[in-house]
C-alpha atoms as a PDB file:
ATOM      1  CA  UNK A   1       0.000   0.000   0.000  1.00  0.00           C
ATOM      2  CA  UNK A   2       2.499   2.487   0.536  1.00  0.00           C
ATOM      3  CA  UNK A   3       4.054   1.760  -2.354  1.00  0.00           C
ATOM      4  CA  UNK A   4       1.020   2.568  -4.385  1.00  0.00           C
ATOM      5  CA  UNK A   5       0.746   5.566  -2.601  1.00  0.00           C
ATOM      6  CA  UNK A   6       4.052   6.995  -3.916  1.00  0.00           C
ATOM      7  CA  UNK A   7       3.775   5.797  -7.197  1.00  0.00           C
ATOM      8  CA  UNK A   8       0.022   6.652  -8.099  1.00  0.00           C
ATOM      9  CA  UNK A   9       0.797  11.014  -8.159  1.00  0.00           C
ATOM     10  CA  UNK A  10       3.648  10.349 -10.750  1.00  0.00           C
ATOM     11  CA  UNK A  11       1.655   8.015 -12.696  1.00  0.00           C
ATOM     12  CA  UNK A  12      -1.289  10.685 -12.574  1.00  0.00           C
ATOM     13  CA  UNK A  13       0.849  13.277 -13.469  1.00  0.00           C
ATOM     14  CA  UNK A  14       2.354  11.400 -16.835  1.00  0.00           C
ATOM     15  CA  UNK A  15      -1.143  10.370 -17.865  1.00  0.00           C
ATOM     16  CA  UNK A  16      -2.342  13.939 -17.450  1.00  0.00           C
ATOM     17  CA  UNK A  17       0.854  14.874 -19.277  1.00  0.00           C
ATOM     18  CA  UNK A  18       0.427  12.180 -21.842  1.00  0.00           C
ATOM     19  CA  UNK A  19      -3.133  13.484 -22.563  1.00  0.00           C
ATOM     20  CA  UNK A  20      -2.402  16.905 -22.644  1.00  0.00           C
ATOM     21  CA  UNK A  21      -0.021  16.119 -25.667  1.00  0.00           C
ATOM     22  CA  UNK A  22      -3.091  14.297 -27.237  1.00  0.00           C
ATOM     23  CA  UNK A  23      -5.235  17.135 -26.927  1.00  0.00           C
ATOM     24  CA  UNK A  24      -3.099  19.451 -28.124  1.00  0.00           C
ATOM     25  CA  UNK A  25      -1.996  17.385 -31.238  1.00  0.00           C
ATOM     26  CA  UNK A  26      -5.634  17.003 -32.242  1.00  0.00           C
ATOM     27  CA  UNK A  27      -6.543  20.260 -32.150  1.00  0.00           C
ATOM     28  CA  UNK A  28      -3.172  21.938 -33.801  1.00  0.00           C
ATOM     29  CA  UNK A  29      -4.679  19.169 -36.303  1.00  0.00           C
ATOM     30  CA  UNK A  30      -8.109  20.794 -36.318  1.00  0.00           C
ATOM     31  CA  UNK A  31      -6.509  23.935 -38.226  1.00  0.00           C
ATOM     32  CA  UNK A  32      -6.427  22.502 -41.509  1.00  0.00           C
ATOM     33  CA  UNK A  33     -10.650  20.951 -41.161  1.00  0.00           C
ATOM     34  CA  UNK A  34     -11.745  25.168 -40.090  1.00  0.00           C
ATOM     35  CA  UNK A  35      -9.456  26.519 -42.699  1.00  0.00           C
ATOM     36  CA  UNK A  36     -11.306  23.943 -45.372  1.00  0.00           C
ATOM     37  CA  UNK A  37     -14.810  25.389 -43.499  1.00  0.00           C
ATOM     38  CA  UNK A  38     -13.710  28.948 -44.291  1.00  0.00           C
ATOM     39  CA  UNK A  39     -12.545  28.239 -47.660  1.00  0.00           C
ATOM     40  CA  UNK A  40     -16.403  27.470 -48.617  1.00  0.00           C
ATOM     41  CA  UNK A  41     -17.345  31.678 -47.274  1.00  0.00           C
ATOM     42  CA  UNK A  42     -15.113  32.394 -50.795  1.00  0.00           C
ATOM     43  CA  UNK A  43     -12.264  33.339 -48.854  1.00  0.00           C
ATOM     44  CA  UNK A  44      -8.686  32.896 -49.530  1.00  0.00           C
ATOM     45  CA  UNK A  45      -5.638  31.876 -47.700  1.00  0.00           C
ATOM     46  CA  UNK A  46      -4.450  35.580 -47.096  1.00  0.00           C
ATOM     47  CA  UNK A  47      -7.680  35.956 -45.050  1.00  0.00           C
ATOM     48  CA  UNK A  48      -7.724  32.911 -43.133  1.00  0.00           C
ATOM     49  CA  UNK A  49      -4.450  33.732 -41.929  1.00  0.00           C
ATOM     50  CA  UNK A  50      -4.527  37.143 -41.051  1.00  0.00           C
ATOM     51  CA  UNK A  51      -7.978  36.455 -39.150  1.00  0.00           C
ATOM     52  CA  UNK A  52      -6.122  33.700 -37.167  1.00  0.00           C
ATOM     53  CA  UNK A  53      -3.402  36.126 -36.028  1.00  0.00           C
ATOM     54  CA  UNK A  54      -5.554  38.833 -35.211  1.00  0.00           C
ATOM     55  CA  UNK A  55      -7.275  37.051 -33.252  1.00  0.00           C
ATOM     56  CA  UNK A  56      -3.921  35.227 -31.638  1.00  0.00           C
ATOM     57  CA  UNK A  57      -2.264  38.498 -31.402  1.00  0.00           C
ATOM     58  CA  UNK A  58      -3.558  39.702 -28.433  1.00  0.00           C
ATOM     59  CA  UNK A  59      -3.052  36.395 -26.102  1.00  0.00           C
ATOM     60  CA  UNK A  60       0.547  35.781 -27.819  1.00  0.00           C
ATOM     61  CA  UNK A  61       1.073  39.708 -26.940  1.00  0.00           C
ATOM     62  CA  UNK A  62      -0.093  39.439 -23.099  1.00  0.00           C
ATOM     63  CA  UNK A  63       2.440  36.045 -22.462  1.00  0.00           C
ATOM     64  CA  UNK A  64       5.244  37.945 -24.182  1.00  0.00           C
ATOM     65  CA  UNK A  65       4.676  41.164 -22.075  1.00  0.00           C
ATOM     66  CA  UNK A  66       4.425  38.788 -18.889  1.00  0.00           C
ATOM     67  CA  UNK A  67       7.828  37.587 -19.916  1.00  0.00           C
ATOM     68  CA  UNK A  68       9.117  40.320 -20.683  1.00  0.00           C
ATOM     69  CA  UNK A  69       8.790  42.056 -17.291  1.00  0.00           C
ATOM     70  CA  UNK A  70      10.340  38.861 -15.457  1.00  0.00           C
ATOM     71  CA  UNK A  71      13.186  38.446 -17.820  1.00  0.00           C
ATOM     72  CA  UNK A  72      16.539  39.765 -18.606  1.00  0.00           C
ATOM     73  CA  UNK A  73      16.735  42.179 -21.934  1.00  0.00           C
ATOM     74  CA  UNK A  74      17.834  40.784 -24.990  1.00  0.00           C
ATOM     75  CA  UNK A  75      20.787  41.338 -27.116  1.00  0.00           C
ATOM     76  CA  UNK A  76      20.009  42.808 -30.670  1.00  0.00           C
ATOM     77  CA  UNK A  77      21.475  40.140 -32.000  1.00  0.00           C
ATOM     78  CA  UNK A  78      18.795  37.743 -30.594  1.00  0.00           C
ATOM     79  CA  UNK A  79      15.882  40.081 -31.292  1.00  0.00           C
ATOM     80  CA  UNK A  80      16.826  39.983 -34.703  1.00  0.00           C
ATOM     81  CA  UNK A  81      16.985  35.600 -34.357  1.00  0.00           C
ATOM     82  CA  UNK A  82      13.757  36.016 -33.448  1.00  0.00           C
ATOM     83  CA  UNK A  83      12.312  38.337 -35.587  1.00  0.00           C
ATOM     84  CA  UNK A  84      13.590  35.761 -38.211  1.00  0.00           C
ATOM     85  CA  UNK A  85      12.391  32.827 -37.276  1.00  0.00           C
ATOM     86  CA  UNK A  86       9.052  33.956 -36.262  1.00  0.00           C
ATOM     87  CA  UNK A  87       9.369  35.254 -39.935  1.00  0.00           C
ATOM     88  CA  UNK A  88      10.187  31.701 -41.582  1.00  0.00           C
ATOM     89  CA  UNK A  89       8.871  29.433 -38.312  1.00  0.00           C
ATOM     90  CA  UNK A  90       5.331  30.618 -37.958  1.00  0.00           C
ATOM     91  CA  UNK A  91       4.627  33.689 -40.525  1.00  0.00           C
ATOM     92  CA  UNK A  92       6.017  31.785 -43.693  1.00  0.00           C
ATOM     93  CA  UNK A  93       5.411  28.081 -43.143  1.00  0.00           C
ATOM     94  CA  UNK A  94       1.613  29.292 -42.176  1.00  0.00           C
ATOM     95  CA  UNK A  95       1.088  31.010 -45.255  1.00  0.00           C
ATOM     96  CA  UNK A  96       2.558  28.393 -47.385  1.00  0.00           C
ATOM     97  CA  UNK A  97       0.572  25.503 -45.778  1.00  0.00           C
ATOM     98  CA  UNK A  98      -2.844  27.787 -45.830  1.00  0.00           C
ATOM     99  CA  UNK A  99      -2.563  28.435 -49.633  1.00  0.00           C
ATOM    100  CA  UNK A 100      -1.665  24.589 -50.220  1.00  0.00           C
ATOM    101  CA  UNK A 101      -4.769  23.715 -48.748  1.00  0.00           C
ATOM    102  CA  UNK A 102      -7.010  25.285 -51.508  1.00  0.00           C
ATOM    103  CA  UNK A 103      -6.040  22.858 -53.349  1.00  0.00           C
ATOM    104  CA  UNK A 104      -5.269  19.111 -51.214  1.00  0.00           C
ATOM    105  CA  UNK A 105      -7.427  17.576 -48.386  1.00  0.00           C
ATOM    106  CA  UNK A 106      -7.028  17.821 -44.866  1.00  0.00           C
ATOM    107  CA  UNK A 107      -5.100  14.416 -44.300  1.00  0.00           C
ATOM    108  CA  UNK A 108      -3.018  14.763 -47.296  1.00  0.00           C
ATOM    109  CA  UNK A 109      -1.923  18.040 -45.477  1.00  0.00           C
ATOM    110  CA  UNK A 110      -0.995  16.875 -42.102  1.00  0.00           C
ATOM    111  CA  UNK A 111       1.262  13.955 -43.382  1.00  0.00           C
ATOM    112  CA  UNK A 112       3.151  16.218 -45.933  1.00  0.00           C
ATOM    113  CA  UNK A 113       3.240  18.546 -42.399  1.00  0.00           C
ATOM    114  CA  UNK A 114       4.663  15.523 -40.084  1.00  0.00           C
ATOM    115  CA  UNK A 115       7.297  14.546 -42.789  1.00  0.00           C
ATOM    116  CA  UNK A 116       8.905  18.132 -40.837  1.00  0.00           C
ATOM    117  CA  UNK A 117      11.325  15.555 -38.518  1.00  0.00           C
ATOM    118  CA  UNK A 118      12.505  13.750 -41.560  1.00  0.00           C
ATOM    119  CA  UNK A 119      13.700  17.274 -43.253  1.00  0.00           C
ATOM    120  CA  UNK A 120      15.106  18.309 -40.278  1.00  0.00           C
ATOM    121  CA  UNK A 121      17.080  14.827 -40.378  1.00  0.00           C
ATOM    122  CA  UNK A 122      17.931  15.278 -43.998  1.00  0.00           C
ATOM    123  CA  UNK A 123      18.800  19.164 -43.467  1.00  0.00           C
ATOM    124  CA  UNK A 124      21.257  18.779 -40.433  1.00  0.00           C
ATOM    125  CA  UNK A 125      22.777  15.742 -42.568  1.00  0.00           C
ATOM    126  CA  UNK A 126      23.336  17.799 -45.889  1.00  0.00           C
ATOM    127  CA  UNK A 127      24.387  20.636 -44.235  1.00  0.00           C
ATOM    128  CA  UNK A 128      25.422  19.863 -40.659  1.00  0.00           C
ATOM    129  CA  UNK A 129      27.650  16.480 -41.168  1.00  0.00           C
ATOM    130  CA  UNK A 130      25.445  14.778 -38.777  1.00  0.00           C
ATOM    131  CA  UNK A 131      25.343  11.437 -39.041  1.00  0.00           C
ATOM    132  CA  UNK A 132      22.318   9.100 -39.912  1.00  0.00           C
ATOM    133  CA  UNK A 133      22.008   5.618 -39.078  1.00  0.00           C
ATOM    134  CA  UNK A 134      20.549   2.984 -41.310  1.00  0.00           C
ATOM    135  CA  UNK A 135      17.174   3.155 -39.214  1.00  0.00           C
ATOM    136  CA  UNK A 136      16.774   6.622 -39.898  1.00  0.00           C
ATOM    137  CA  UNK A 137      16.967   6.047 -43.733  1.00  0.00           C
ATOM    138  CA  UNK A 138      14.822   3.295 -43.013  1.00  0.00           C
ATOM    139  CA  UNK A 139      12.453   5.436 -41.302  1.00  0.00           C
ATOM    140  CA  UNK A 140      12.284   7.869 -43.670  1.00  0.00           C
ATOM    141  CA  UNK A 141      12.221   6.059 -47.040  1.00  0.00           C
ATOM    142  CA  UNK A 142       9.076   4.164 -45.161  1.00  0.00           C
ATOM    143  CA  UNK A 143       7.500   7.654 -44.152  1.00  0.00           C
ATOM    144  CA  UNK A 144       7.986   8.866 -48.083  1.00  0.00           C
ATOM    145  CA  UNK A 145       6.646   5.546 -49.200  1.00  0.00           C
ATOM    146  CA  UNK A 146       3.533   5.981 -47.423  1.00  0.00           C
ATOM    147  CA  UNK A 147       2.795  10.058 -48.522  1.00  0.00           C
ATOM    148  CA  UNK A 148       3.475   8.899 -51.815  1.00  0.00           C
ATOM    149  CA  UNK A 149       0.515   6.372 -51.719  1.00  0.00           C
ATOM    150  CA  UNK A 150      -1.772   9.199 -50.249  1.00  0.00           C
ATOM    151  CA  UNK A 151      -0.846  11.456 -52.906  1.00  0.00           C
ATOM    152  CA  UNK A 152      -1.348   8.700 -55.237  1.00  0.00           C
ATOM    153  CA  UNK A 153      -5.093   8.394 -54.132  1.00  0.00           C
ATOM    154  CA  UNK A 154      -5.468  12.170 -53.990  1.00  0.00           C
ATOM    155  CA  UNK A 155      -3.914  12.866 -57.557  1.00  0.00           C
ATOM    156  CA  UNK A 156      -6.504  10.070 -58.904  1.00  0.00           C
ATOM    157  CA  UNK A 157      -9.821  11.931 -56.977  1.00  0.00           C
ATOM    158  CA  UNK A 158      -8.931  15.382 -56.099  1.00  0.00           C
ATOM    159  CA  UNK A 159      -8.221  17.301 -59.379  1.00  0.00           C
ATOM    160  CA  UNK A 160      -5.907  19.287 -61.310  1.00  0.00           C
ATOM    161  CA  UNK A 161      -4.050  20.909 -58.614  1.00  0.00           C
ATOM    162  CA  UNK A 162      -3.064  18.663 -55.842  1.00  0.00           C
ATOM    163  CA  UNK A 163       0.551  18.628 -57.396  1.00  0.00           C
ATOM    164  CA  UNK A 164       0.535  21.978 -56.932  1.00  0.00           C
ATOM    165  CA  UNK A 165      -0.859  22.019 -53.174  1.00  0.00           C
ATOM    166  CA  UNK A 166       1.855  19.620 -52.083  1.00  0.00           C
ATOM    167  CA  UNK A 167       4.122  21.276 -53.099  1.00  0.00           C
ATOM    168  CA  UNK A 168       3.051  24.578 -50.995  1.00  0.00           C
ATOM    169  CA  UNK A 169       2.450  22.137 -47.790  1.00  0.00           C
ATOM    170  CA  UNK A 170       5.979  20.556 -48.540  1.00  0.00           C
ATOM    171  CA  UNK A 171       7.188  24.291 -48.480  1.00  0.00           C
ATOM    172  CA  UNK A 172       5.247  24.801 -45.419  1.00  0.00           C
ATOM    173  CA  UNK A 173       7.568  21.778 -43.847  1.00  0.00           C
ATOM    174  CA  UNK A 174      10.859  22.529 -45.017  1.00  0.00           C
ATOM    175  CA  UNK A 175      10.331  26.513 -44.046  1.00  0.00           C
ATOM    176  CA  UNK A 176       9.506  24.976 -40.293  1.00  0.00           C
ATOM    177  CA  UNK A 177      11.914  22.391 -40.511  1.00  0.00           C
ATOM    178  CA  UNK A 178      14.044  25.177 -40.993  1.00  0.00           C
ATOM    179  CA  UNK A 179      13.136  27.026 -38.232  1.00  0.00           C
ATOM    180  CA  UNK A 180      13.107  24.013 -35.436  1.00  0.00           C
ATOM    181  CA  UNK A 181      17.124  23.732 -36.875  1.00  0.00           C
ATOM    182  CA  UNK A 182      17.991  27.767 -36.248  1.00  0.00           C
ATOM    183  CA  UNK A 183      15.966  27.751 -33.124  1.00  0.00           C
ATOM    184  CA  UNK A 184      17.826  25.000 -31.330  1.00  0.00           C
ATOM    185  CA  UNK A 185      20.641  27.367 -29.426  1.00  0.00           C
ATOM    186  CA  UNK A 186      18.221  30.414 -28.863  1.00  0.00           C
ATOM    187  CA  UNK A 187      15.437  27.981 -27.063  1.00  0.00           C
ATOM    188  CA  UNK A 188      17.963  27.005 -24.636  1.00  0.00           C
ATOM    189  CA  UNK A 189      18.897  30.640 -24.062  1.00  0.00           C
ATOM    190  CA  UNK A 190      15.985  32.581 -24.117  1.00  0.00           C
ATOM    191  CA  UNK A 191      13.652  29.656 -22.682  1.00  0.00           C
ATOM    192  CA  UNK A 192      10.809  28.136 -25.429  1.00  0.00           C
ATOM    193  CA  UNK A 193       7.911  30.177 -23.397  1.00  0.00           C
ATOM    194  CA  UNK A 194       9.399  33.530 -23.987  1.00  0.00           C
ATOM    195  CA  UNK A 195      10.885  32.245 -27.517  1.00  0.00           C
ATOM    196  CA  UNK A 196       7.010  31.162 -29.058  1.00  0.00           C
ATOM    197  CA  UNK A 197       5.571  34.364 -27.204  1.00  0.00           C
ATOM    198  CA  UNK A 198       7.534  36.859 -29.213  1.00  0.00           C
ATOM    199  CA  UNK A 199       8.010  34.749 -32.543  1.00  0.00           C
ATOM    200  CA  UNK A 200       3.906  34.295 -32.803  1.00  0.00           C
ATOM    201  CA  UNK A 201       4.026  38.227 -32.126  1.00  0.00           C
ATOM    202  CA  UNK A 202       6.339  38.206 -34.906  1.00  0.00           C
ATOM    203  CA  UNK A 203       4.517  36.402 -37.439  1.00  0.00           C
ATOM    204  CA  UNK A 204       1.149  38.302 -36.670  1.00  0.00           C
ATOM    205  CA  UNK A 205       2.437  41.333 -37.074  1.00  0.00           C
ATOM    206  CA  UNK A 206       3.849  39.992 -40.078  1.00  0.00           C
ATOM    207  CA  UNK A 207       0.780  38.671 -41.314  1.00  0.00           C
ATOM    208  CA  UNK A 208      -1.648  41.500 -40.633  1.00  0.00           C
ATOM    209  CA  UNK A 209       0.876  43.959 -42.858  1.00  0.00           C
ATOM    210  CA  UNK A 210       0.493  41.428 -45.578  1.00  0.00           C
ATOM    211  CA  UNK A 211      -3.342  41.407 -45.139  1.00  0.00           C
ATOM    212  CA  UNK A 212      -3.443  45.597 -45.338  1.00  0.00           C
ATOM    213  CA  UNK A 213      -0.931  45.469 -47.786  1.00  0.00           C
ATOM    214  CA  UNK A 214      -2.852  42.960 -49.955  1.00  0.00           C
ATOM    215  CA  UNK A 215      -6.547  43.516 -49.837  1.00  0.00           C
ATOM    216  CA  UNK A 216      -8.655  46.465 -48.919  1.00  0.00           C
ATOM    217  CA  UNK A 217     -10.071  47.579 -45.281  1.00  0.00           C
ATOM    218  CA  UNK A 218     -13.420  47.044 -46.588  1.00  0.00           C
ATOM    219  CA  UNK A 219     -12.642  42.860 -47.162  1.00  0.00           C
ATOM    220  CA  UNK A 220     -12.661  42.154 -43.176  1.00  0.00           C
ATOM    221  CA  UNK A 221     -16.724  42.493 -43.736  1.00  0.00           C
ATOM    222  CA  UNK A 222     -17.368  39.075 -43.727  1.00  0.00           C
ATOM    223  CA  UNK A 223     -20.342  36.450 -42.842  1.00  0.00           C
ATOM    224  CA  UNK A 224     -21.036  35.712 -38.977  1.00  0.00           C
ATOM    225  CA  UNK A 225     -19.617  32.341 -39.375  1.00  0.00           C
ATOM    226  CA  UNK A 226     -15.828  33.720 -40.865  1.00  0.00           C
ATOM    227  CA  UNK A 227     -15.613  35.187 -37.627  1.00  0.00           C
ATOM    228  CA  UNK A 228     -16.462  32.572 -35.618  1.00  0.00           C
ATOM    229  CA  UNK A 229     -14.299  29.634 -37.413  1.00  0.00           C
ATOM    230  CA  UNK A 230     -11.564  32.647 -36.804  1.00  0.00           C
ATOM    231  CA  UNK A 231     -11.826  32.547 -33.251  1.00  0.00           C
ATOM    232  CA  UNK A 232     -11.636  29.205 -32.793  1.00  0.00           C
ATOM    233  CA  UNK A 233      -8.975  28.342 -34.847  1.00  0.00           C
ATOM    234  CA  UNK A 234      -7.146  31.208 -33.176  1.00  0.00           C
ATOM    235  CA  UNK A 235      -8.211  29.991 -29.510  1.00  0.00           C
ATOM    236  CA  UNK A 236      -8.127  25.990 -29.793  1.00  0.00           C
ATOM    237  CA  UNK A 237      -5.970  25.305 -32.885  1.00  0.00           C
ATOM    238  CA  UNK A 238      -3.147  28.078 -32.059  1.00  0.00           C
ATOM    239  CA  UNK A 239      -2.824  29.356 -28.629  1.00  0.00           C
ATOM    240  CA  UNK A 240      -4.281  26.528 -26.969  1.00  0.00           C
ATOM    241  CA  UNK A 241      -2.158  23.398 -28.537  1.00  0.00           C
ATOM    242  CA  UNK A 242       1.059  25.851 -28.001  1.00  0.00           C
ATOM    243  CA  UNK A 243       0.290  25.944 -24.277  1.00  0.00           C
ATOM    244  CA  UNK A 244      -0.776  22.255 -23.567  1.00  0.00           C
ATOM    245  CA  UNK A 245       2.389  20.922 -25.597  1.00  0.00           C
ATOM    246  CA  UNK A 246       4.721  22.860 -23.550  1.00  0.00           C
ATOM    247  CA  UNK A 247       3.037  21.645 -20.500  1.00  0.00           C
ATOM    248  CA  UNK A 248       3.362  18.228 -21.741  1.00  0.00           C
ATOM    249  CA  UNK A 249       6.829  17.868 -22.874  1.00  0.00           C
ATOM    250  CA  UNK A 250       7.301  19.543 -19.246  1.00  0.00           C
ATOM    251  CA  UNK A 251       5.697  16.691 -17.391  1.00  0.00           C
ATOM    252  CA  UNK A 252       6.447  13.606 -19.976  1.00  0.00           C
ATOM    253  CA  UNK A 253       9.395  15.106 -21.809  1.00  0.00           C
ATOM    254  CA  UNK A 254       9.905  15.877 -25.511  1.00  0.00           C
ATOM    255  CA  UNK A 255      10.075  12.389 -26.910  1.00  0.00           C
ATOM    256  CA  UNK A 256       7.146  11.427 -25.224  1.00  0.00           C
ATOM    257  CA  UNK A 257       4.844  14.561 -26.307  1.00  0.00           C
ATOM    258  CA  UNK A 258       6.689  13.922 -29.934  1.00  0.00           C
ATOM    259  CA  UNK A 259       5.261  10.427 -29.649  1.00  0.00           C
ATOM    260  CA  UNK A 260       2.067  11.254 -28.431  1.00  0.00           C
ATOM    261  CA  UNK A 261       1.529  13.665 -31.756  1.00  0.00           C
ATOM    262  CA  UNK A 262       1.361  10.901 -33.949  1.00  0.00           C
ATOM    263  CA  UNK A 263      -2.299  10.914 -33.392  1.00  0.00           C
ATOM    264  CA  UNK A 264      -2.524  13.999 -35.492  1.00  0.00           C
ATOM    265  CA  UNK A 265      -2.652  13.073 -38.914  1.00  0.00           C
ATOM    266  CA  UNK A 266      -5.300  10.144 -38.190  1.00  0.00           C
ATOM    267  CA  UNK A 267      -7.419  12.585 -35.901  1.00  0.00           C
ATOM    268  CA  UNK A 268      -7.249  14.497 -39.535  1.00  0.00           C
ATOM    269  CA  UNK A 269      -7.840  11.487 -41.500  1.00  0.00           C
ATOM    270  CA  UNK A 270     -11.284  11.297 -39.516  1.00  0.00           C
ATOM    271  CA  UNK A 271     -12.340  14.485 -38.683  1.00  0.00           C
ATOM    272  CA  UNK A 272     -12.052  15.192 -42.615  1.00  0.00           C
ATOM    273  CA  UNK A 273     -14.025  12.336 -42.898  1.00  0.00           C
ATOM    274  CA  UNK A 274     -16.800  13.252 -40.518  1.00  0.00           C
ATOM    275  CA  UNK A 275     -17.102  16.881 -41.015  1.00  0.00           C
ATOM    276  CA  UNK A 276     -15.986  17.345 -44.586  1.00  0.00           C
ATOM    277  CA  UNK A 277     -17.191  14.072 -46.018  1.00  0.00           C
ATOM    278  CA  UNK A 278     -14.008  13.470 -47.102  1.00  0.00           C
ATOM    279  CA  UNK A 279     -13.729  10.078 -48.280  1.00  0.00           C
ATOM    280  CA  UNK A 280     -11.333   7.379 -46.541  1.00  0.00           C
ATOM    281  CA  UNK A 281      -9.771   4.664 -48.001  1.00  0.00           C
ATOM    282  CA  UNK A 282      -7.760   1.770 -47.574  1.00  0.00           C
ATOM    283  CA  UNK A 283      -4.812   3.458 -49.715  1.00  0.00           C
ATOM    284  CA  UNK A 284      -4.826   6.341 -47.441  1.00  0.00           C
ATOM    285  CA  UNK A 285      -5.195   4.387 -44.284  1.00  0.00           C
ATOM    286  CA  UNK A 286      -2.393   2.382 -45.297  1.00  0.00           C
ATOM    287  CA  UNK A 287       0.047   5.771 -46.524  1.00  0.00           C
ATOM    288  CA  UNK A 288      -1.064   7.110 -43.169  1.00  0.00           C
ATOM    289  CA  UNK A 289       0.097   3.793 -41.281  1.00  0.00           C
ATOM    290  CA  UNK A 290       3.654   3.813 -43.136  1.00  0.00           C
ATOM    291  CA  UNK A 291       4.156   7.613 -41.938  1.00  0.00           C
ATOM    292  CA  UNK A 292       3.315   7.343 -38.310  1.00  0.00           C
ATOM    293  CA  UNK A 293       5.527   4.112 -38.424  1.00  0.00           C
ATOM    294  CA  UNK A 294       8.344   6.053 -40.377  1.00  0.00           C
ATOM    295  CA  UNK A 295       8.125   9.098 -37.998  1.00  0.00           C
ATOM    296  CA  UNK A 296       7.975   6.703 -34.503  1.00  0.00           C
ATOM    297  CA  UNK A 297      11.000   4.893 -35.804  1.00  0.00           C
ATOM    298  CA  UNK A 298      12.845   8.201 -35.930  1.00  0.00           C
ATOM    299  CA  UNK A 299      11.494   9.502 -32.310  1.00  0.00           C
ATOM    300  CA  UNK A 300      12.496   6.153 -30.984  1.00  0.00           C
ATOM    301  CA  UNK A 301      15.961   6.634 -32.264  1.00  0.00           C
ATOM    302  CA  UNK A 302      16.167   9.815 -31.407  1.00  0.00           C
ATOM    303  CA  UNK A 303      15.344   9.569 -28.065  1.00  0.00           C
END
């Protein structure tokens, strides 16, 4: 009995941890199934983004102010780190994955999207020297194998331009890849709560200039419902999944929370399924298995 006693609180804690990381995978997921809901209004990807940060803004804006006040200045050297990877990390990759999903569906999306640790693998060995091990190619030529057969299945149903969309979303994953590789030495010095804070500040600001710069005042008069799919993807698939990851990987660690994110693309898979009646298959079920197995193989190496 006392045994159990000490063990049960850490055990409770890693649970709550472990579902924490669930949560906030499905509904950092849930950003591609409102975008697809606002693209029916006749909007485009310029306004779906600039809603969602102007509607993130303001929460990003209060935790960076927080931090702010309770932490030593930065060097100008840093600020200007920052100010570029909130530019590639969250302003670019956004934009880029928003635009490519005009044109693909919602799962096709978020396994292009969680191909991002394989880049970062292929990146750092290009570029870095690092070495890779022959489970890492293994991991990766299964995860390519499997978005390959999705693609496959969406080239043969969803038109004339799903080359074209995967190609934005595979932007959208390099640019991010890109900016988990520069961020590496500035997270451990500036601390990843204050670094997301004033990076999503970044890439509002960023993407509210584009908005004015690209489209009159008068196009924020939109329908009722623009608004409200705004909000929430702002709320529950932005702030929100930022918040409950970091509070994951605090309790269960990073490899853990990594792990526990593979539930993404098949909460996509069926959430397309159920509220966009997009169709599901046993091609795309099986492309979907080969990429979560790909992308464990590599967090289980990794770790």
């Amino acid at each position: 009995m006392p045994i159990a006693l000490v063990s049960s609180p850490p055990r409770r804690a890693y649970l709550g941890g472990l579902a924490l990381a669930v949560v906030g995978a499905i509904f950092f997921s849930a950003k591609a199934i409102v975008a697809k809901l606002m693209y029916r209004y006749q909007v485009d990807a310029v306004m779906v983004i600039s809603l969602r940060m102007m509607f993130s803004l303001p929460m990003f804006a209060v935790v960076a102010i927080w931090q702010a006040r309770s932490s030593p200045s930065l060097s100008w050297r840093d600020r200007a780190r920052i100010v570029f990877l909130g530019l590639i990390g969250y302003y670019l990759s956004s934009f880029l994955d928003f635009l490519g999903l005009q044109y693909i569906s919602a799962g096709l999306e978020r396994l292009i999207l969680f191909l991002t640790p394989s880049f970062v693998l292929l990146i750092s060995f290009v570029f870095f020297k690092r070495k890779v091990v022959l489970l890492e190619w293994a991991a990766l030529l299964v995860s390519y194998i499997g978005t390959a057969l999705v693609l496959m299945h969406d080239l043969h149903v969803g038109g004339d331009h799903v080359g074209l969309g995967s190609l934005l979303v595979l932007g959208a994953a390099i640019t991010y890849a890109l900016y988990l590789i520069f961020s590496g030495e500035l997270v451990r010095r500036v601390g990843p709560l204050r670094l997301v804070a004033y990076a999503m500040c970044v890439s509002s600001v960023a993407c509210i200039l584009q908005f004015f710069l690209l489209r009159p005042v008068g196009a924020l008069v939109q329908p009722m419902a623009v608004y409200q799919l705004s909000m929430f993807n702002a709320v529950f698939c932005t702030v929100l999944p930022v918040f409950l990851t970091m509070i994951a990987v605090a309790r269960i660690g990073a490899p853990t929370a990594a792990q526990a994110g593979l539930v993404g693309p098949v909460s996509t898979l069926f959430m397309g399924a159920v509220i966009l009646n997009e169709p599901i298959t046993g091609l795309q079920l099986a492309g979907t298995a080969l990429v979560l197995s790909g992308i464990y193989m590599l967090s289980r190496r990794n770790r």
